[in-house]
C-alpha atoms as a PDB file:
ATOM      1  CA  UNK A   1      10.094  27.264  10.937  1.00  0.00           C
ATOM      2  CA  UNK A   2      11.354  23.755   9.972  1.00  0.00           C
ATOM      3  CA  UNK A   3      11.774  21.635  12.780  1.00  0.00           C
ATOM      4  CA  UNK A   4      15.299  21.297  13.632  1.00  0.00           C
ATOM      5  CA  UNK A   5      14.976  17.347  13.163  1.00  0.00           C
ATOM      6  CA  UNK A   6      14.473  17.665   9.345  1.00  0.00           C
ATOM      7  CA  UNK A   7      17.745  17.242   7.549  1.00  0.00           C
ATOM      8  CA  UNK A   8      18.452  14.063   9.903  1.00  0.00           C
ATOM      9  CA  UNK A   9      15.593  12.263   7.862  1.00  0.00           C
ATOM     10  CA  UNK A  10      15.935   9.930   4.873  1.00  0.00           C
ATOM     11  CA  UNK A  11      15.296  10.181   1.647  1.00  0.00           C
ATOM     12  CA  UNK A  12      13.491   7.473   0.304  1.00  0.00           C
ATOM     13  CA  UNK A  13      13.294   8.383  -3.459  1.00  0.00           C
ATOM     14  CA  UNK A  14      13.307  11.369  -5.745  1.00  0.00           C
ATOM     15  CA  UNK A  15      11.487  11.541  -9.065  1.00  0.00           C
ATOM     16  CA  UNK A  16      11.864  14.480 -11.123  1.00  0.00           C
ATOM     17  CA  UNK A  17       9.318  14.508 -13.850  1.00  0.00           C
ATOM     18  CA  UNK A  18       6.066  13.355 -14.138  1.00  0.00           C
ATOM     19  CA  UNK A  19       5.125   9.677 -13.889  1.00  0.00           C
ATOM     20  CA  UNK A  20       2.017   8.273 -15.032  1.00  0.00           C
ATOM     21  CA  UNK A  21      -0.260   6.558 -12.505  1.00  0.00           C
ATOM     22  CA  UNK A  22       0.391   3.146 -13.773  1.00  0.00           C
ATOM     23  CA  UNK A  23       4.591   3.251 -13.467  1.00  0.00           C
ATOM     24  CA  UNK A  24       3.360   5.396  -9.879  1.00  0.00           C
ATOM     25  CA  UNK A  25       1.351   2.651  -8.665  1.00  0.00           C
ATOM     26  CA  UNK A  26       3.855  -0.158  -9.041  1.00  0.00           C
ATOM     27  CA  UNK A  27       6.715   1.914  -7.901  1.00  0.00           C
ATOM     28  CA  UNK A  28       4.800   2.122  -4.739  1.00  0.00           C
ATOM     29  CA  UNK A  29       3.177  -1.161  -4.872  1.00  0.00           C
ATOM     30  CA  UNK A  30       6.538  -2.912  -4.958  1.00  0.00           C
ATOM     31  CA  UNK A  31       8.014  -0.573  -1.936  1.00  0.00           C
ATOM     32  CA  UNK A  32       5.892  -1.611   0.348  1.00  0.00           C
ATOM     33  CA  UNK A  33       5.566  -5.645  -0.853  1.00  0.00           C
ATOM     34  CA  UNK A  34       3.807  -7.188   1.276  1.00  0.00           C
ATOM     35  CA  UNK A  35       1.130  -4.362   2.350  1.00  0.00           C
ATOM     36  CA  UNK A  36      -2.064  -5.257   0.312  1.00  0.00           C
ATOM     37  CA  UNK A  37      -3.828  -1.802   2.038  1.00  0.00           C
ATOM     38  CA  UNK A  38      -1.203  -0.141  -0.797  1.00  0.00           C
ATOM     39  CA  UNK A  39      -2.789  -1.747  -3.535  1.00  0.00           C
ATOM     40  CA  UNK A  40      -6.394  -1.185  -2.803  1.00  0.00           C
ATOM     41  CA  UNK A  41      -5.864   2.088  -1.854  1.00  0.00           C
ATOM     42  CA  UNK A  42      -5.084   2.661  -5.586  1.00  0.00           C
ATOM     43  CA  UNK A  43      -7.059   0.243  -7.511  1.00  0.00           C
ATOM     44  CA  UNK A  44      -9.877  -1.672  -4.782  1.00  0.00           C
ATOM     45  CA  UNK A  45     -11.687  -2.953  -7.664  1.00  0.00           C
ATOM     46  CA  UNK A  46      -7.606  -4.898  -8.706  1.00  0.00           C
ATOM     47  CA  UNK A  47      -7.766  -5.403  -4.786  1.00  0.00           C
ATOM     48  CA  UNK A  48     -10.995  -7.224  -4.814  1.00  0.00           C
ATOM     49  CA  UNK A  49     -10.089  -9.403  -7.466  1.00  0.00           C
ATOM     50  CA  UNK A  50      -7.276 -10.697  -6.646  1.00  0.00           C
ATOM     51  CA  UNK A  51      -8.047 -10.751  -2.600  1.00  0.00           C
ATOM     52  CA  UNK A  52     -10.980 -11.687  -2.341  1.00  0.00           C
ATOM     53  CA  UNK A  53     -10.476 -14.783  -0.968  1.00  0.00           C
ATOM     54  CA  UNK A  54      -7.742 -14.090   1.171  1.00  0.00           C
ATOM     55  CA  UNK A  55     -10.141 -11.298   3.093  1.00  0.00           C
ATOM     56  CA  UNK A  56     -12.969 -13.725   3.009  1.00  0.00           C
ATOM     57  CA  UNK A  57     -11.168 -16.737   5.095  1.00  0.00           C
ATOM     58  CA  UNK A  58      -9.676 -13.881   7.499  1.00  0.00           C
ATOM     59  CA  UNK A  59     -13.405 -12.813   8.170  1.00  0.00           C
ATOM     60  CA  UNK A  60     -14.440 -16.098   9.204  1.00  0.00           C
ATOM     61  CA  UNK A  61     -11.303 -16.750  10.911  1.00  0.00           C
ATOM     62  CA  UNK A  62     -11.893 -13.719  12.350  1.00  0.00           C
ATOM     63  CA  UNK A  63     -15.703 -14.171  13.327  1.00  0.00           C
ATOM     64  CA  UNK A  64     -14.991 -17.966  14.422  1.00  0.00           C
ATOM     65  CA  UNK A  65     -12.031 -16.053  17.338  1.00  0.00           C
ATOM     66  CA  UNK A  66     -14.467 -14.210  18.548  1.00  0.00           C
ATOM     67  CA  UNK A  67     -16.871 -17.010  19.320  1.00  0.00           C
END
């Protein structure tokens, strides 16, 4: 049985049709601006690239905290 709860929820979007994993990845990309985990989820090597740095100072920022 569905829980009683359901119908109160929100929609986010509806896409009828198919979308190709390109047009799907910045759809979802852009949603949730902000939340890099999105965008390596679908593409870590893209992650990597562009990141790399970023995950690199939080490391040692990160190591040098818990010294």
């Amino acid at each position: 049985m569905p829980n009683k709860d359901s119908h109160t929820k929100i929609k986010l979007w509806r896409i009828d049709g198919n979308v190709d994993l390109e047009n799907w990845i910045n759809l979802i990309t852009f949603f949730y601006k902000g939340n890099e985990m999105v965008y390596e989820y679908f593409d870590p090597v893209g992650f990597e690239d562009k990141f790399e740095l970023r995950v690199r100072d939080f490391e040692a920022w990160k190591k040098q905290q818990e010294s």
